[in-house]
Protein backbone atom coordinates (compact mmCIF):
# COMPACT_ATOMS: atom_id res chain seq x y z
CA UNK A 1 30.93 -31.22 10.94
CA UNK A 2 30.13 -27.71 9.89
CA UNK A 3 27.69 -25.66 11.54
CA UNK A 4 24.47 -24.39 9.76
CA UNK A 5 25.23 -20.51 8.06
CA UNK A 6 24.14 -17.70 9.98
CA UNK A 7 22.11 -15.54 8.05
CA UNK A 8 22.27 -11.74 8.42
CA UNK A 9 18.74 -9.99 9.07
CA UNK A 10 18.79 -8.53 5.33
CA UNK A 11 19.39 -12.35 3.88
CA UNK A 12 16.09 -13.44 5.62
CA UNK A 13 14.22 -10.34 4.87
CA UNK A 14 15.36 -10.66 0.75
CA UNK A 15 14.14 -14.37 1.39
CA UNK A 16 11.12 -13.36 2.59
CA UNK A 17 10.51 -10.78 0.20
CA UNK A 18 11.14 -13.26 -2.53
CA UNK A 19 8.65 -15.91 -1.21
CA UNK A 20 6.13 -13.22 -0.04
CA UNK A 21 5.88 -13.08 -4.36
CA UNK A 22 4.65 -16.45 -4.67
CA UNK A 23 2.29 -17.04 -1.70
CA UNK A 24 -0.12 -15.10 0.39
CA UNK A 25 0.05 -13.83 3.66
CA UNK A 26 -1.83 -16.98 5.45
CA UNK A 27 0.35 -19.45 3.94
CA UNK A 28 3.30 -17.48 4.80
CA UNK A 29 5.18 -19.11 8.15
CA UNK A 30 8.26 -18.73 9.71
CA UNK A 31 8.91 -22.53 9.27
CA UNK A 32 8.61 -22.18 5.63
CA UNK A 33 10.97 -19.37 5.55
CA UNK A 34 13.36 -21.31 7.77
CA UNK A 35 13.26 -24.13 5.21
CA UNK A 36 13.64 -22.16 2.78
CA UNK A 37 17.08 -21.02 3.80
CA UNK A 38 17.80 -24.65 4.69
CA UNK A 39 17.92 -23.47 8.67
CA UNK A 40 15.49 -23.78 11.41
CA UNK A 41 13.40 -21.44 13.33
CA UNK A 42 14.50 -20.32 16.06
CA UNK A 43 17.68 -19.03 14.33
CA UNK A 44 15.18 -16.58 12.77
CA UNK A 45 13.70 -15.70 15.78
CA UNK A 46 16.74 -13.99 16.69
CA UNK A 47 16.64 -11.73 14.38
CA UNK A 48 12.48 -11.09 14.61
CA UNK A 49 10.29 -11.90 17.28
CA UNK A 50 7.46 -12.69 15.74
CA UNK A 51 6.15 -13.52 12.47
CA UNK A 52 4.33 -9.76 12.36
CA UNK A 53 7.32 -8.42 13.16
CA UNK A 54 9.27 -9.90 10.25
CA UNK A 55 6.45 -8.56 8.08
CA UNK A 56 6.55 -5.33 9.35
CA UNK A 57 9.59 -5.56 8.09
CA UNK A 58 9.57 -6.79 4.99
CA UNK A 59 7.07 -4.06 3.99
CA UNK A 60 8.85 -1.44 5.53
CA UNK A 61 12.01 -1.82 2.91
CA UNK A 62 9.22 -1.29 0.68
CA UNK A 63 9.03 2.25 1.68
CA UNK A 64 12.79 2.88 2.29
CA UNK A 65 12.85 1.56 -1.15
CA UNK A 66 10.24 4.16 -2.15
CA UNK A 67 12.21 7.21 -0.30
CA UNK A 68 15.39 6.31 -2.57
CA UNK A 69 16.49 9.53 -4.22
CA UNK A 70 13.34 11.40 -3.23
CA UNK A 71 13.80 15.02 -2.65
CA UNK A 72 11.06 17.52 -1.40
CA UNK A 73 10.11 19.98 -4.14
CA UNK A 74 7.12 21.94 -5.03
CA UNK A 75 4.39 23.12 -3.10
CA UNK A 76 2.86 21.36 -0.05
CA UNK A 77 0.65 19.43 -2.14
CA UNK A 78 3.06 18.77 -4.57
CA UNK A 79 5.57 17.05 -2.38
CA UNK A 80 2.53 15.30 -0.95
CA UNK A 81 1.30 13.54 -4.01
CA UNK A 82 4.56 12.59 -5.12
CA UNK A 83 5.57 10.79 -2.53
CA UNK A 84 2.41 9.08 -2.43
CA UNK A 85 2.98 8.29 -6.46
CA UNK A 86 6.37 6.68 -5.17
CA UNK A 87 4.82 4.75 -2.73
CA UNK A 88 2.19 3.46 -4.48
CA UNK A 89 4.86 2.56 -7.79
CA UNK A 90 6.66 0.45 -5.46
CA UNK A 91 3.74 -1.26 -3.84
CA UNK A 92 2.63 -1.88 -7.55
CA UNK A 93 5.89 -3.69 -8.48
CA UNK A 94 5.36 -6.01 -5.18
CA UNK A 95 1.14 -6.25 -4.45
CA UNK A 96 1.30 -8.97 -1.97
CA UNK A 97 3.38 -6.55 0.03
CA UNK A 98 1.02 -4.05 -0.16
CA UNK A 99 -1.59 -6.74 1.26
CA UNK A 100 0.67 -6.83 3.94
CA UNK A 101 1.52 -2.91 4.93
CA UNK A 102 -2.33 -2.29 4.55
CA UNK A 103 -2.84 -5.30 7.09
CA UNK A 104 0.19 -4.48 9.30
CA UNK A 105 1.53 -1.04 8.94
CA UNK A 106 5.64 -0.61 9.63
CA UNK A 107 7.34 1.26 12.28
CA UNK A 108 10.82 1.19 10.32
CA UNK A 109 13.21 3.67 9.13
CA UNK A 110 10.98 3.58 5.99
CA UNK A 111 8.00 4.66 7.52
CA UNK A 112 10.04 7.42 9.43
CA UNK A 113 11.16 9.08 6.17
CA UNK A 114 7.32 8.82 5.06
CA UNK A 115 6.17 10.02 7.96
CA UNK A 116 8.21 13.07 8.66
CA UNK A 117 7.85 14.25 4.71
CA UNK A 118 4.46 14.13 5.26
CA UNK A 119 4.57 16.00 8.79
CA UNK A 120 6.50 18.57 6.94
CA UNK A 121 4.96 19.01 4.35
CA UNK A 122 1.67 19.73 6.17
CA UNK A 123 3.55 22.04 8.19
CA UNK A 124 4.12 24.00 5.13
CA UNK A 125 0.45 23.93 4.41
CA UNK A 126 -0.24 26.82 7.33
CA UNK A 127 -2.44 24.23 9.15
CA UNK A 128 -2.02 24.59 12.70
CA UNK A 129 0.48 22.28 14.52
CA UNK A 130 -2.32 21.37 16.63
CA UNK A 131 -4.25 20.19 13.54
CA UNK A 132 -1.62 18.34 11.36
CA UNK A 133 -1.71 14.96 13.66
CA UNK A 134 -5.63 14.24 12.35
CA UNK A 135 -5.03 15.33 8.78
CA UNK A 136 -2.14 12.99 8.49
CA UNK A 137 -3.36 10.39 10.40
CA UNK A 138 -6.44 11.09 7.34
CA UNK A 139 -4.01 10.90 4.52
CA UNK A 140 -2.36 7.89 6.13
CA UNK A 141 -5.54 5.91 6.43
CA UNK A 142 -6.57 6.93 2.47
CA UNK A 143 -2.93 6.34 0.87
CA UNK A 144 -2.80 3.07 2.85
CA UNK A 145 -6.53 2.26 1.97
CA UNK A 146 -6.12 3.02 -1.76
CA UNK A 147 -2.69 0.96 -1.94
CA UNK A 148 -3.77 -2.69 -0.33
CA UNK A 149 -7.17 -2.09 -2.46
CA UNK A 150 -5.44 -1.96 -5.39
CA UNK A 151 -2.57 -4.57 -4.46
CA UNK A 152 -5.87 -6.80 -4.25
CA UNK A 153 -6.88 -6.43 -7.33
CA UNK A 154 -3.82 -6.45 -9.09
CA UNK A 155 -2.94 -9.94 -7.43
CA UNK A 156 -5.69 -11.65 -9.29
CA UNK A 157 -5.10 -14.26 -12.38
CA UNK A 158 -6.02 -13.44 -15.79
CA UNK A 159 -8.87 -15.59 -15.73
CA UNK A 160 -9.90 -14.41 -12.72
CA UNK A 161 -10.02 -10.84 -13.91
CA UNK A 162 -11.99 -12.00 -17.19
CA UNK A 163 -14.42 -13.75 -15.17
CA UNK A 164 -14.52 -10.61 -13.04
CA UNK A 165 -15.70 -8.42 -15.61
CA UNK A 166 -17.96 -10.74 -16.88
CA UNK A 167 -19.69 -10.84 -14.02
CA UNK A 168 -19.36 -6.91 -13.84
CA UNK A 169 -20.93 -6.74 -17.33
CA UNK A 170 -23.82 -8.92 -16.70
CA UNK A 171 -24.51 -7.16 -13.37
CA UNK A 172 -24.27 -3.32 -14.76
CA UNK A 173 -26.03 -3.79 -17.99
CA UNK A 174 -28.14 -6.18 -17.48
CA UNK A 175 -29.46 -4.69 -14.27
CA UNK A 176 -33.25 -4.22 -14.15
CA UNK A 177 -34.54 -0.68 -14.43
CA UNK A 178 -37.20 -0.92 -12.65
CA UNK A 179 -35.31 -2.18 -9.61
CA UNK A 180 -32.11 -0.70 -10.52
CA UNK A 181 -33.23 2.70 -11.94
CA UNK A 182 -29.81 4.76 -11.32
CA UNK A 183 -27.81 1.76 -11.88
CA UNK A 184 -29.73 1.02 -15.37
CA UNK A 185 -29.72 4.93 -16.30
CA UNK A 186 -25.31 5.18 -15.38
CA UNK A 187 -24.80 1.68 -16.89
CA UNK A 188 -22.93 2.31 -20.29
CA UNK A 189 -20.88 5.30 -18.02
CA UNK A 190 -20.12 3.11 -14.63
CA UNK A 191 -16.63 1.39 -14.44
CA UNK A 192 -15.47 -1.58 -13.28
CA UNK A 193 -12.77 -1.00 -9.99
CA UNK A 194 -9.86 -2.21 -11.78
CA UNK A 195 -9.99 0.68 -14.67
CA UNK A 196 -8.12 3.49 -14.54
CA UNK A 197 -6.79 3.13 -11.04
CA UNK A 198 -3.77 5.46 -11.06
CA UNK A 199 -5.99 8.42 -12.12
CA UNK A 200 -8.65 7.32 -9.44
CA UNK A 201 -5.56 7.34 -6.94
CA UNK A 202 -4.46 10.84 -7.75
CA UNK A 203 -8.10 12.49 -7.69
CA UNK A 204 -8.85 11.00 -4.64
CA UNK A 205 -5.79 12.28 -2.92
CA UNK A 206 -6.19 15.79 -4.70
CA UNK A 207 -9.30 15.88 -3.21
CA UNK A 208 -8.37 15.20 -0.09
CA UNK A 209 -5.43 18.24 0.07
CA UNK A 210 -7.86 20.45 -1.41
CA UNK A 211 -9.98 20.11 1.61
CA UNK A 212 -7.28 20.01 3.84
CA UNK A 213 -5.91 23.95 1.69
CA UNK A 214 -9.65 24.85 2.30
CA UNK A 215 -9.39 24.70 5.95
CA UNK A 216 -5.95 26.49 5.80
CA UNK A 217 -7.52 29.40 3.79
CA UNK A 218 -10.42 30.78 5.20
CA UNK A 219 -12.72 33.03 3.51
């Protein structure tokens, strides 16, 4: 009788990738991966040693994925915001992933190549070497923040969204103005979160670098 197939660590990781699509995070198990491949468990659990391992993992080709046929060029700031532009389009394509970097972070070779473009490019910025771990651990958190936010919304139905905005509408313009006087007074001008998130993304981050440049040029 012929023994079950081994699969190689980048089979189950494309098979988890694939059914990380369709489901969530919580209903994501091991167990369901293993039947999914038509094995068992524990011969996954030879290749990962936990379940937040494997999904460190997962999200972590994410990144390597991102760092395909990147190369440094610009300014400081420049390099910065493109990479977090590449990030971000691949996190798009896959938003339950996103959930899941946001949630778990990755300690891969794709967060390596993030990381140390990042560490360089701050070291171009003139910052003092004893100052670039807190402003990237800064960008790291913001990037990461703005990512799984927008993963969340992204993940959402159709009908969900329409309902959403609803909702939004009837809150915002309907608000009372003498309870709500700012709210009432910005109503016509406020937008909902899911509008115009890629130009949200890149104004917050420019924001960020110019305070960052601000403390690397004095006056």
């Amino acid at each position: 009788m012929a023994g079950r197939r081994r699969w190689s660590t980048e089979e189950i990781l494309d098979a988890a990738g694939e059914l990380l699509r369709t489901s969530d995070t919580e209903s994501f198990s091991v167990r369901k991966l293993a039947a999914t491949l038509g094995t068992d468990s524990s011969s996954l659990y030879r290749h990962f040693r936990s379940k937040t391992e494997l999904l460190r993992a997962v999200a972590d080709r994410i990144l390597l994925a991102s760092m395909e046929g990147y190369r440094a060029e610009g300014d400081w700031k420049q390099r910065i915001t493109a990479l977090a532009l590449r990030v971000r389009g691949a996190f798009v394509q896959q938003p339950q992933l996103a959930a899941i970097w946001g949630r778990y972070a990755s300690g891969g070779a794709g967060s390596r190549l993030v990381m140390e473009e990042v560490l360089q490019a701050l070291r171009a910025s003139g910052l003092p070497d004893e100052e670039i771990p807190a402003c990237y651990h800064r960008l790291a958190v913001l990037i990461a923040a703005l990512i799984a936010s927008e993963a969340g919304v992204s993940t959402i139905t159709p009908e969900e969204r329409e309902q959403g905005m609803e909702l939004f509408r009837v809150a915002v313009l309907g608000a009372d103005p003498e309870r709500f006087p700012a709210l009432a007074h910005f109503a016509r001008d406020v937008r909902p979160l899911g509008a115009d998130r890629r130009a949200a993304f890149e104004e917050i981050l420019a924001a960020q670098l110019a305070h960052i440049e601000s403390a690397t040029c004095p006056s």
